[in-house]
Each structure stands twice: as structure tokens, then as C-alpha cells.
PDB file of N, CA and C in Angstrom:
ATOM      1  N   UNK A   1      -3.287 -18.420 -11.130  1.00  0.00           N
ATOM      2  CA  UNK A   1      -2.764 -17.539 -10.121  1.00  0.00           C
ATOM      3  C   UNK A   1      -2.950 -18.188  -8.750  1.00  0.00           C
ATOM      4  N   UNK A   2      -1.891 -18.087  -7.791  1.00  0.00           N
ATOM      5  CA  UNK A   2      -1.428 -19.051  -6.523  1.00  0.00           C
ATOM      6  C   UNK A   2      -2.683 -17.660  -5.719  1.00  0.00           C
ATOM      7  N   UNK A   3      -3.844 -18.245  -4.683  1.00  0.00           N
ATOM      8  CA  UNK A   3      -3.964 -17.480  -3.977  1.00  0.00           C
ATOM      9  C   UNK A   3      -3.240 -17.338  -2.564  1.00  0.00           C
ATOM     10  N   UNK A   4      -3.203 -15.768  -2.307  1.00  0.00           N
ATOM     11  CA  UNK A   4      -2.219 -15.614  -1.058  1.00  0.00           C
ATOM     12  C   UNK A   4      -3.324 -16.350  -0.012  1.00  0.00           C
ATOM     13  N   UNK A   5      -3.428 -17.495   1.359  1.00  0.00           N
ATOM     14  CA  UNK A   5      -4.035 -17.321   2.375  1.00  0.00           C
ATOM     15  C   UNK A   5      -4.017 -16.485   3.542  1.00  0.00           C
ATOM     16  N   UNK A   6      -3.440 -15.505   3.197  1.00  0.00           N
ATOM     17  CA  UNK A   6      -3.042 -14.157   3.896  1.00  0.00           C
ATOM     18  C   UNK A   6      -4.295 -13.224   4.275  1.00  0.00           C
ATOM     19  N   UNK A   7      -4.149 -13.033   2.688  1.00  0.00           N
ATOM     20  CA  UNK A   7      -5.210 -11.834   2.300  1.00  0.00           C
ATOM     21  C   UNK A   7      -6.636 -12.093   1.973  1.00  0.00           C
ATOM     22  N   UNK A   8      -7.338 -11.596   2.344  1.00  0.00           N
ATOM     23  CA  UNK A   8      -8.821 -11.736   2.089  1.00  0.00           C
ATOM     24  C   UNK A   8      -9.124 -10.970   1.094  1.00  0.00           C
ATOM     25  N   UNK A   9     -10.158 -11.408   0.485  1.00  0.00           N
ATOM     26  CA  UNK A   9     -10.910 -10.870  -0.673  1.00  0.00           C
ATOM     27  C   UNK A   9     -11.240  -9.398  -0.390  1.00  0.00           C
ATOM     28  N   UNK A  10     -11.328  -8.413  -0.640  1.00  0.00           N
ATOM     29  CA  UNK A  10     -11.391  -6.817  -0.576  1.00  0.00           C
ATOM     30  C   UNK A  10     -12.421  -6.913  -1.946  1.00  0.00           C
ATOM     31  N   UNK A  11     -14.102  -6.101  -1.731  1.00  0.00           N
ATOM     32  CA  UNK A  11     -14.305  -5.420  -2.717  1.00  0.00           C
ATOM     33  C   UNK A  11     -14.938  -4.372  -2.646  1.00  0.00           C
ATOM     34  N   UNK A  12     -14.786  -3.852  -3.819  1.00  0.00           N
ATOM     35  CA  UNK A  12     -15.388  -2.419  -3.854  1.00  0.00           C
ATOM     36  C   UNK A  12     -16.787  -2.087  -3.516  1.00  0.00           C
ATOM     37  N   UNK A  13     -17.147  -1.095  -3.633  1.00  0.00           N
ATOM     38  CA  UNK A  13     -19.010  -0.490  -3.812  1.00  0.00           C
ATOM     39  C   UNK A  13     -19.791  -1.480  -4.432  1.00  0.00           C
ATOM     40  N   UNK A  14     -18.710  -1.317  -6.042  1.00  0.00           N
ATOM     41  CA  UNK A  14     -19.487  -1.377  -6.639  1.00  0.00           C
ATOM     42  C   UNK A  14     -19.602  -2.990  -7.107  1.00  0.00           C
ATOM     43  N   UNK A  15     -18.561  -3.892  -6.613  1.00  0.00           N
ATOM     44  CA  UNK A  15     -18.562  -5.378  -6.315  1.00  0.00           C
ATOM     45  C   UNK A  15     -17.744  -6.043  -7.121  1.00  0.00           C
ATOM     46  N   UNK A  16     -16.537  -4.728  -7.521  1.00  0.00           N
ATOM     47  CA  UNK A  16     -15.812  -5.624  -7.888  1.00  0.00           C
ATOM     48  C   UNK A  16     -14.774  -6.225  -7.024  1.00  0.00           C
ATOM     49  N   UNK A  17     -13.835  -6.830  -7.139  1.00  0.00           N
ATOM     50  CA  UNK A  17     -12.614  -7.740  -6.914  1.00  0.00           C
ATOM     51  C   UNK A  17     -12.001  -6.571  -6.748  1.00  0.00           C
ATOM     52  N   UNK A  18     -11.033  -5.929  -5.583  1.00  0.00           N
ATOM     53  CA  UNK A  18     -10.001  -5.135  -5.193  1.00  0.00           C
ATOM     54  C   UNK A  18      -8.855  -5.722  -5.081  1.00  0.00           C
ATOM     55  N   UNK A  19      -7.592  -6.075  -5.474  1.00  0.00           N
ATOM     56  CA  UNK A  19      -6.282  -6.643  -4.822  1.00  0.00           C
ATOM     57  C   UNK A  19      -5.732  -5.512  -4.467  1.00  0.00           C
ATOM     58  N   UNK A  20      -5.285  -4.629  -3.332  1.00  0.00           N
ATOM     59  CA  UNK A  20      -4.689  -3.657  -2.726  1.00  0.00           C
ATOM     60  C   UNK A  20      -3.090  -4.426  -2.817  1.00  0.00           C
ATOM     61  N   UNK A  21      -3.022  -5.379  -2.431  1.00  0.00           N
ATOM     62  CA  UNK A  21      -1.439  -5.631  -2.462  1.00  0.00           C
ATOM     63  C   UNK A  21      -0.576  -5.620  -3.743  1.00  0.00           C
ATOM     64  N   UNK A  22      -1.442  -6.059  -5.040  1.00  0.00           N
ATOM     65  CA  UNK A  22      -1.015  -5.943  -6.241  1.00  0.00           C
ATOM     66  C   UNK A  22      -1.076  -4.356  -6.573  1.00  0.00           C
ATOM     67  N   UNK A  23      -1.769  -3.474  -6.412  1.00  0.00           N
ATOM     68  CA  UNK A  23      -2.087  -2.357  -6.078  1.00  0.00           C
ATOM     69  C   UNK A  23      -0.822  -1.546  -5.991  1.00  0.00           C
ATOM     70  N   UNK A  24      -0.537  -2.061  -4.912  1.00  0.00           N
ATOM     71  CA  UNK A  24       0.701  -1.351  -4.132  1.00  0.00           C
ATOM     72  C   UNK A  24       1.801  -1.882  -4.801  1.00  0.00           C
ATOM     73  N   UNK A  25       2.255  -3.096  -5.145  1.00  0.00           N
ATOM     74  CA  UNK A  25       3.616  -3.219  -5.849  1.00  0.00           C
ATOM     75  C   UNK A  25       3.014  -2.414  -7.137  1.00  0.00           C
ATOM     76  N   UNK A  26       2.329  -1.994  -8.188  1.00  0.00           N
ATOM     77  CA  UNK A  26       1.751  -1.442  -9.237  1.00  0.00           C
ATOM     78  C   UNK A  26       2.899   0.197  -9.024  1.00  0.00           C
ATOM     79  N   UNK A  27       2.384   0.489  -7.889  1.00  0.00           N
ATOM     80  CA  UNK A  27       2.575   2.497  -7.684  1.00  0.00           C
ATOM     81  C   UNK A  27       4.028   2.111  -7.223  1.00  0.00           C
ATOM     82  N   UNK A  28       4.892   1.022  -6.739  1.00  0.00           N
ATOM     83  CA  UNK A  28       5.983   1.048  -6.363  1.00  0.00           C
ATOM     84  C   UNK A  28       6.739   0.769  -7.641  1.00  0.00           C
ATOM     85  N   UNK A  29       6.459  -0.377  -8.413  1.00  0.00           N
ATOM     86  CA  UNK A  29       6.769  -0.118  -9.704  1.00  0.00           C
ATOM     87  C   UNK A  29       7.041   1.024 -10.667  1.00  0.00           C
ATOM     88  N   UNK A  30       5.634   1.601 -10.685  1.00  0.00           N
ATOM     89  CA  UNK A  30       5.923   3.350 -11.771  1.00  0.00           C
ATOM     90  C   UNK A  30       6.442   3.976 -10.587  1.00  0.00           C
ATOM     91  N   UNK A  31       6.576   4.296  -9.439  1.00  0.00           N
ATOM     92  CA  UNK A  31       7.663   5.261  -8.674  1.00  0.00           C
ATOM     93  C   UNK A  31       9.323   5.090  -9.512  1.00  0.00           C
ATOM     94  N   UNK A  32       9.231   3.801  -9.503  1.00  0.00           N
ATOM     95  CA  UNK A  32      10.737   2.905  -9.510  1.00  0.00           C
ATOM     96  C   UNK A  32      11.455   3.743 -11.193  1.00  0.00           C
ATOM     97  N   UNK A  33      10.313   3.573 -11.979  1.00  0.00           N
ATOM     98  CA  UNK A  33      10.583   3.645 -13.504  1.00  0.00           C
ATOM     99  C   UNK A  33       9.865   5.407 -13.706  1.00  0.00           C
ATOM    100  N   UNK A  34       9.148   5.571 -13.267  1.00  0.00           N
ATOM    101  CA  UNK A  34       8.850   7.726 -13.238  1.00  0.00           C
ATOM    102  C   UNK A  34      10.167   8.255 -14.065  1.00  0.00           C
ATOM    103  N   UNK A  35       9.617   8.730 -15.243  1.00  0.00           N
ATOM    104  CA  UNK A  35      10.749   9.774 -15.172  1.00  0.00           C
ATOM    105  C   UNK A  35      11.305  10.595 -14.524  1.00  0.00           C
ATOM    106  N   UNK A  36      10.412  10.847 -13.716  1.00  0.00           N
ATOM    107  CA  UNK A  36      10.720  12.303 -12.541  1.00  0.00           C
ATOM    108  C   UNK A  36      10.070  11.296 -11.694  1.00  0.00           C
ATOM    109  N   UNK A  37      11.276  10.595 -10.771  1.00  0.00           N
ATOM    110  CA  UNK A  37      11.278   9.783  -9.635  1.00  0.00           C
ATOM    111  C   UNK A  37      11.549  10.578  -8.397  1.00  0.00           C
ATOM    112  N   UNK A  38      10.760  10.285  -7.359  1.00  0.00           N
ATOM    113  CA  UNK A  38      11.204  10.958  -6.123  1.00  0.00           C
ATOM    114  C   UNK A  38      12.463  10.725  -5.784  1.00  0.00           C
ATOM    115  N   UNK A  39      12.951  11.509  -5.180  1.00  0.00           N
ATOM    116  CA  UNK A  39      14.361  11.669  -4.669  1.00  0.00           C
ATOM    117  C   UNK A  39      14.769  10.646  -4.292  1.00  0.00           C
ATOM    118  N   UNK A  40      13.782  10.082  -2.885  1.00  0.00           N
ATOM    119  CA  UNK A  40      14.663   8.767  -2.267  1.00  0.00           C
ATOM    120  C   UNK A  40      14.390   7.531  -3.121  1.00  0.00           C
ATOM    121  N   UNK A  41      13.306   7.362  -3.765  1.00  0.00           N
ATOM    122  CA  UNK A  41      13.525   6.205  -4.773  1.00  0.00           C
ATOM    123  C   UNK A  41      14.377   6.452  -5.715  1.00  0.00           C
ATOM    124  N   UNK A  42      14.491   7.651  -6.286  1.00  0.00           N
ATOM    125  CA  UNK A  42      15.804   7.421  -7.067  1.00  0.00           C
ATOM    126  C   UNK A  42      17.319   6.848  -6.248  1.00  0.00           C
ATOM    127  N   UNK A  43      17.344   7.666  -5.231  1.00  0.00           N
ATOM    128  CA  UNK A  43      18.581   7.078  -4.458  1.00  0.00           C
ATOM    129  C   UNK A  43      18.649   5.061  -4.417  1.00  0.00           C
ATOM    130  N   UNK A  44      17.600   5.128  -3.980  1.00  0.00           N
ATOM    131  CA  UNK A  44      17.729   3.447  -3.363  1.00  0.00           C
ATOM    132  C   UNK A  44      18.023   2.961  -5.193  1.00  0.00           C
ATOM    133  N   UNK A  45      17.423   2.980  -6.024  1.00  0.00           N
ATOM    134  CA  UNK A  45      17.549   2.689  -7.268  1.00  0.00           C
ATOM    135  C   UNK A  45      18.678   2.719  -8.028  1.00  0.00           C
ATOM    136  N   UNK A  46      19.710   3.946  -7.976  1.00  0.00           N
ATOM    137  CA  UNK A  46      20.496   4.182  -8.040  1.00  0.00           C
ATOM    138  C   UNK A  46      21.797   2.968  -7.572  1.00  0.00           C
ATOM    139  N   UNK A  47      21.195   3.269  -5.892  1.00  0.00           N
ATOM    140  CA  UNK A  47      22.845   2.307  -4.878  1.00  0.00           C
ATOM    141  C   UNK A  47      21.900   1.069  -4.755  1.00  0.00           C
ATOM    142  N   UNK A  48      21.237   0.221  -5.013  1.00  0.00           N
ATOM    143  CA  UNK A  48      20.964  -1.016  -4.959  1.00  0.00           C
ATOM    144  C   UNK A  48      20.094  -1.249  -5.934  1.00  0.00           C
ATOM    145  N   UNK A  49      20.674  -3.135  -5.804  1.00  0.00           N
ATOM    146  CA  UNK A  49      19.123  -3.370  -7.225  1.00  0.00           C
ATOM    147  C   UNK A  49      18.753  -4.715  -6.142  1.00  0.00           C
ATOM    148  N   UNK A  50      19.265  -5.242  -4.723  1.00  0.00           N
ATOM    149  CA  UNK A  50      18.437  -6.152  -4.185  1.00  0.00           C
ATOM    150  C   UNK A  50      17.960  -5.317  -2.376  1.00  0.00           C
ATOM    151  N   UNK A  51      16.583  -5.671  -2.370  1.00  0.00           N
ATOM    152  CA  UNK A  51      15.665  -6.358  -2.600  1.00  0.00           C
ATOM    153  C   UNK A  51      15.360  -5.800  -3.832  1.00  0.00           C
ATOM    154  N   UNK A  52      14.183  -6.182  -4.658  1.00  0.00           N
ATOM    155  CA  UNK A  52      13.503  -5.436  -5.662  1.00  0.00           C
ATOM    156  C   UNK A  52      12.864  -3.967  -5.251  1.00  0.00           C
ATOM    157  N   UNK A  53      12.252  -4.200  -4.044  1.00  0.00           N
ATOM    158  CA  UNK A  53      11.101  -2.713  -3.602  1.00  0.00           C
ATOM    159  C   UNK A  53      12.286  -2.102  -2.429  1.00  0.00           C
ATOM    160  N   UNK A  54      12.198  -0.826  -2.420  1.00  0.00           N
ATOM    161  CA  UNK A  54      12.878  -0.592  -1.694  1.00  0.00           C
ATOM    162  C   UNK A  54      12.393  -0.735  -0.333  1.00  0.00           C
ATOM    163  N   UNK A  55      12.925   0.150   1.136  1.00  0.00           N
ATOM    164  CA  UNK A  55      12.281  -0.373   2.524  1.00  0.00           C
ATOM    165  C   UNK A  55      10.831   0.077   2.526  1.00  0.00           C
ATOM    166  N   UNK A  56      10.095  -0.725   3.362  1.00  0.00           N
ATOM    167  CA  UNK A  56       8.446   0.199   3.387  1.00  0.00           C
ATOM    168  C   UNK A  56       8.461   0.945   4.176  1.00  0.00           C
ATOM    169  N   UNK A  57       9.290   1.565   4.417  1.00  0.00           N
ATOM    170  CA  UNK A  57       9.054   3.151   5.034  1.00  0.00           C
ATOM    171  C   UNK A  57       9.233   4.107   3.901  1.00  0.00           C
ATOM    172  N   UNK A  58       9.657   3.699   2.952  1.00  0.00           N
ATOM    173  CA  UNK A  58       9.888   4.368   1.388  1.00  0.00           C
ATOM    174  C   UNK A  58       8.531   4.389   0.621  1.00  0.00           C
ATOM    175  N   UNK A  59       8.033   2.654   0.809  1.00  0.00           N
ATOM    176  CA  UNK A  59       7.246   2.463  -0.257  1.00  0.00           C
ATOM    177  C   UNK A  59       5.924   3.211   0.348  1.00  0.00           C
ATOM    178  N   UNK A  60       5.725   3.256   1.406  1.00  0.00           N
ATOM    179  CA  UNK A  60       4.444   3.259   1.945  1.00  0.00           C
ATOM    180  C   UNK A  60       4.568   4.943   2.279  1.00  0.00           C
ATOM    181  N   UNK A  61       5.783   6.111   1.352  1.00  0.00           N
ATOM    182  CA  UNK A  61       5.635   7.291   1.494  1.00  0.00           C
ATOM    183  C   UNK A  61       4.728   7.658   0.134  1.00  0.00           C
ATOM    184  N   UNK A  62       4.829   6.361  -0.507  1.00  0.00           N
ATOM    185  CA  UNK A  62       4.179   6.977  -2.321  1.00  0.00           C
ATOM    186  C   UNK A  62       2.338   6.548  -2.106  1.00  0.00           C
ATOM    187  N   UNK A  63       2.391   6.175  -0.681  1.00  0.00           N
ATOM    188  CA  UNK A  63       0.752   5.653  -0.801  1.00  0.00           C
ATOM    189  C   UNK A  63      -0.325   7.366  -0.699  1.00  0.00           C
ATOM    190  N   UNK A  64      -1.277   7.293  -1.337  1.00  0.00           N
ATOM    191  CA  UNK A  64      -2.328   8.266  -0.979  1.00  0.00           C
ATOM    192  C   UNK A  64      -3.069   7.846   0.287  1.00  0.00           C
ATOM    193  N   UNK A  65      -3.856   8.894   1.202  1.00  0.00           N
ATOM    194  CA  UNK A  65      -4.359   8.238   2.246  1.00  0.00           C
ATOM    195  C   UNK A  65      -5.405   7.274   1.451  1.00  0.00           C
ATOM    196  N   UNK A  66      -6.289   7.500   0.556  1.00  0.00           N
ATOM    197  CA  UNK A  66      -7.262   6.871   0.065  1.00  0.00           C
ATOM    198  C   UNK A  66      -6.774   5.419  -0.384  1.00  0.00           C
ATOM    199  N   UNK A  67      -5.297   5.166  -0.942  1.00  0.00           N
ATOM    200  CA  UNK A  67      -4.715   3.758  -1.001  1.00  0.00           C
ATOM    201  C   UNK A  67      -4.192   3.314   0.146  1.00  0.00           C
ATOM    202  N   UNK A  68      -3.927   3.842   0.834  1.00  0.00           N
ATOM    203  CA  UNK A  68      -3.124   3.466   2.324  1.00  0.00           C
ATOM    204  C   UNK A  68      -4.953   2.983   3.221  1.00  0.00           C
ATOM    205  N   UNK A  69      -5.710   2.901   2.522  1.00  0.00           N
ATOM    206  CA  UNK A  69      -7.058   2.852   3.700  1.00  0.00           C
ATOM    207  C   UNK A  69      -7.646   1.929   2.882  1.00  0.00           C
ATOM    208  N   UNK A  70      -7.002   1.308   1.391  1.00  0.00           N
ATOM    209  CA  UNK A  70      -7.283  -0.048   0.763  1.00  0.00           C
ATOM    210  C   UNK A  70      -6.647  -1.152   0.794  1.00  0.00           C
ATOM    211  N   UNK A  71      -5.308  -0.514   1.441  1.00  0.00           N
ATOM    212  CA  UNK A  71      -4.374  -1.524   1.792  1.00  0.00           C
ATOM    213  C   UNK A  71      -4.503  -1.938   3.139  1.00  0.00           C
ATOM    214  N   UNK A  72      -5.470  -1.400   3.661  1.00  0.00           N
ATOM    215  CA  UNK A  72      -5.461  -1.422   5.282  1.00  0.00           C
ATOM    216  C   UNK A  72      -6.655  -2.690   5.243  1.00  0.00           C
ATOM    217  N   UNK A  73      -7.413  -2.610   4.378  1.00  0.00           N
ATOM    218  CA  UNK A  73      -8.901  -3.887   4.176  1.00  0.00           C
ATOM    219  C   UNK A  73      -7.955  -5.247   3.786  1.00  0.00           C
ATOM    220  N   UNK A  74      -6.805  -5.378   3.607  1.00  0.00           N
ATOM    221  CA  UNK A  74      -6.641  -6.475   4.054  1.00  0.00           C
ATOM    222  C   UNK A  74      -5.716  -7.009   5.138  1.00  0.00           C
ATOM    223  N   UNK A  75      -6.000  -6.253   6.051  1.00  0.00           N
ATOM    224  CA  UNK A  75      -5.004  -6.940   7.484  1.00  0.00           C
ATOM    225  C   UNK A  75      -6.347  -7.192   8.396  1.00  0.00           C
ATOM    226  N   UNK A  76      -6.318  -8.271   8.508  1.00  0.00           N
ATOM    227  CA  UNK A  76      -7.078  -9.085   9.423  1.00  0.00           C
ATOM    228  C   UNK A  76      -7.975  -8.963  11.061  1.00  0.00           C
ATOM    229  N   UNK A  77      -6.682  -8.081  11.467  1.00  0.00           N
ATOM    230  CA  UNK A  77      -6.884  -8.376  13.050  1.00  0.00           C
ATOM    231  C   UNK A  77      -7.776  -6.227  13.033  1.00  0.00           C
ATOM    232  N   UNK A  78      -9.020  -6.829  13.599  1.00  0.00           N
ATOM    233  CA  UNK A  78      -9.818  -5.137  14.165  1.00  0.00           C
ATOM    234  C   UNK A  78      -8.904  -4.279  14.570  1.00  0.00           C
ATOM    235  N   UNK A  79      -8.091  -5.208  15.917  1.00  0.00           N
ATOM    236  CA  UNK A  79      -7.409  -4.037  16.450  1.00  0.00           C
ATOM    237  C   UNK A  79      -6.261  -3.068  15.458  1.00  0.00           C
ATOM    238  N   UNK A  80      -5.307  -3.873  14.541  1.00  0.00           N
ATOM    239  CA  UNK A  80      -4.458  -3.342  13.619  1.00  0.00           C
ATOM    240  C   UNK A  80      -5.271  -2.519  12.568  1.00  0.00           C
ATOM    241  N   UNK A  81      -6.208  -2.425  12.240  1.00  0.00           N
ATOM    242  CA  UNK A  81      -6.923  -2.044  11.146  1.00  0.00           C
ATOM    243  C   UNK A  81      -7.220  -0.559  11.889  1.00  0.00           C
ATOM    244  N   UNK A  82      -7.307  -0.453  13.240  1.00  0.00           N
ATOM    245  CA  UNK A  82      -7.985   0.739  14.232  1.00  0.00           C
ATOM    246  C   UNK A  82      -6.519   1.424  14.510  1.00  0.00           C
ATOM    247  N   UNK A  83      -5.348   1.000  14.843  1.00  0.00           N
ATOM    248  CA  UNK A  83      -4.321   1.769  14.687  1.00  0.00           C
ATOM    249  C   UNK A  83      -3.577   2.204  13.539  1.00  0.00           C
ATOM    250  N   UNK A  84      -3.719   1.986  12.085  1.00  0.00           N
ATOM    251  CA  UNK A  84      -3.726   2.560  11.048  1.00  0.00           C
ATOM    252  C   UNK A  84      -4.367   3.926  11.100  1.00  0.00           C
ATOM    253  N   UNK A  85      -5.397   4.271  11.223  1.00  0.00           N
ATOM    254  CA  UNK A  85      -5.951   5.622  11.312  1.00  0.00           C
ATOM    255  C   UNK A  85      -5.709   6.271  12.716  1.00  0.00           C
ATOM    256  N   UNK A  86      -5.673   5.619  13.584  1.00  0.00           N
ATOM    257  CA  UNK A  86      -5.073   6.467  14.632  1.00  0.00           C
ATOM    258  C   UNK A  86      -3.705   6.989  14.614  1.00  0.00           C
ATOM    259  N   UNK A  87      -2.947   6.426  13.756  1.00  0.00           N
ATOM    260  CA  UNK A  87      -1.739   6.963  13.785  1.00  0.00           C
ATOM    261  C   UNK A  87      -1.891   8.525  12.424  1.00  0.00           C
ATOM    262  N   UNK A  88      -2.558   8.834  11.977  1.00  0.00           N
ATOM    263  CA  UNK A  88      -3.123   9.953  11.443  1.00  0.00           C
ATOM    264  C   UNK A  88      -4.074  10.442  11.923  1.00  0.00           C
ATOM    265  N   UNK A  89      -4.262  10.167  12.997  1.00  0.00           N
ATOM    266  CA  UNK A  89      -5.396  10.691  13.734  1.00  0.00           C
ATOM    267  C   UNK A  89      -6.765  11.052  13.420  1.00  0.00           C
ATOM    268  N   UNK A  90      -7.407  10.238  12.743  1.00  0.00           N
ATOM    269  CA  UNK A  90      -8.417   9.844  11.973  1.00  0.00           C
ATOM    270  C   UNK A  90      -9.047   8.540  12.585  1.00  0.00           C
ATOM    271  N   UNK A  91     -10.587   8.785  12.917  1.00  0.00           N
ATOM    272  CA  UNK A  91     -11.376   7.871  13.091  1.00  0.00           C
ATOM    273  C   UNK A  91     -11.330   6.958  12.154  1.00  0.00           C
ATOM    274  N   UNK A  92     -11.704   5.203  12.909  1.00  0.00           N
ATOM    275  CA  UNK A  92     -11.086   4.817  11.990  1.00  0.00           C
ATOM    276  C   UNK A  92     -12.712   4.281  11.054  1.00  0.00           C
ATOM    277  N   UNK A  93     -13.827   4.809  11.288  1.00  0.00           N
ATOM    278  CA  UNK A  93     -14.526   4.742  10.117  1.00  0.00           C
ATOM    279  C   UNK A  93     -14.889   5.867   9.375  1.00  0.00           C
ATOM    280  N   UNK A  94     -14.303   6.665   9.501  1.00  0.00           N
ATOM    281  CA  UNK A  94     -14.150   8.084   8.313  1.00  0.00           C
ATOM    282  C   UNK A  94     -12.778   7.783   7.375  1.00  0.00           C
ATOM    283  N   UNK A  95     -11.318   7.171   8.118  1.00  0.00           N
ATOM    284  CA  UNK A  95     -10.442   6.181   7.083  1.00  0.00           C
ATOM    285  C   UNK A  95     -11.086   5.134   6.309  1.00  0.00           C
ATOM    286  N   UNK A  96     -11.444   4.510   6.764  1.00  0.00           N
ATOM    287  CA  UNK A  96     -12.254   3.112   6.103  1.00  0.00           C
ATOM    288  C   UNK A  96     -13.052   3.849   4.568  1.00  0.00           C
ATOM    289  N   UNK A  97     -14.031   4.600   4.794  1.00  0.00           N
ATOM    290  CA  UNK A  97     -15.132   5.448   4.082  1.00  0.00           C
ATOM    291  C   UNK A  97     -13.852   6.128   2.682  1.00  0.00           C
TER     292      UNK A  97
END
């Protein structure tokens, strides 16, 4: 497996290995294939088959806050990591937690 130099290692409590980005194509995947698919992924699914994922203003509606705050441990820069929860208006170490 090619590592991304993007992403940093993420782990859990309890020490394991987290990949949040594999993560996230995972829940965009079963959205895609759900029998009972949300509306707008069914649409995009429906009228296109390129790109593969649909836009991330789509994908990133199927995130839970609790995955949207694992996907957030791997963007790099403090300051971006601190406007993620501010834009839900959430401190951003009660998001983090």
C-alpha cells in the first residue's frame, strides 16, 4: 500500500491505526449502493457515473459529527482544524474529544 504524504498517522485511545480518509470513501461507498439511498445520492447516481464520489458538499452531508471530527485529525494546519468546529459552533476541543 502507496502511503499518502498528505496524511498523517491518526490513532485512536486505544492505539490503534485510524485511516479517516479510507473511512470516508467506506460510508460514501454504502451511501452509493444503500438500498434506501438518500435522495441526492440517488440523484447524482442516477444522472452520472463520472467522477466516482459525488461533490463533497454531498459526501460530507453523510458524515456524523463524531466522523466529521476524525476526518478533521488529518488536516495539518491548527488553524484549519479550529475552523472545522467553529463552523458548528463548537469548541474546538469538545469536537476533537
Amino acid at each position: 500500500m502507496t502511503k499518502n504524504p498528505i496524511v498523517k498517522p491518526y490513532y485512536n485511545i486505544v492505539g490503534n491505526t485510524v485511516d479517516p480518509c479510507s473511512d470516508f470513501q467506506n460510508i460514501i461507498s454504502k451511501a452509493k449502493t444503500h438500498r434506501k439511498q438518500k435522495v441526492f445520492i440517488k440523484y447524482y447516481t442516477d444522472c452520472y457515473n463520472r467522477p466516482l464520489n459525488p461533490p463533497s458538499c454531498m459526501c460530507f452531508e453523510l458524515l456524523t459529527i463524531c466522523e466529521l471530527s476524525n476526518l478533521s485529525e488529518v488536516v495539518r494546519s491548527n488553524d484549519d482544524k479550529k475552523r472545522i468546529p467553529d463552523f458548528f459552533i463548537i469548541h474546538h476541543t469538545v469536537f476533537q474529544s
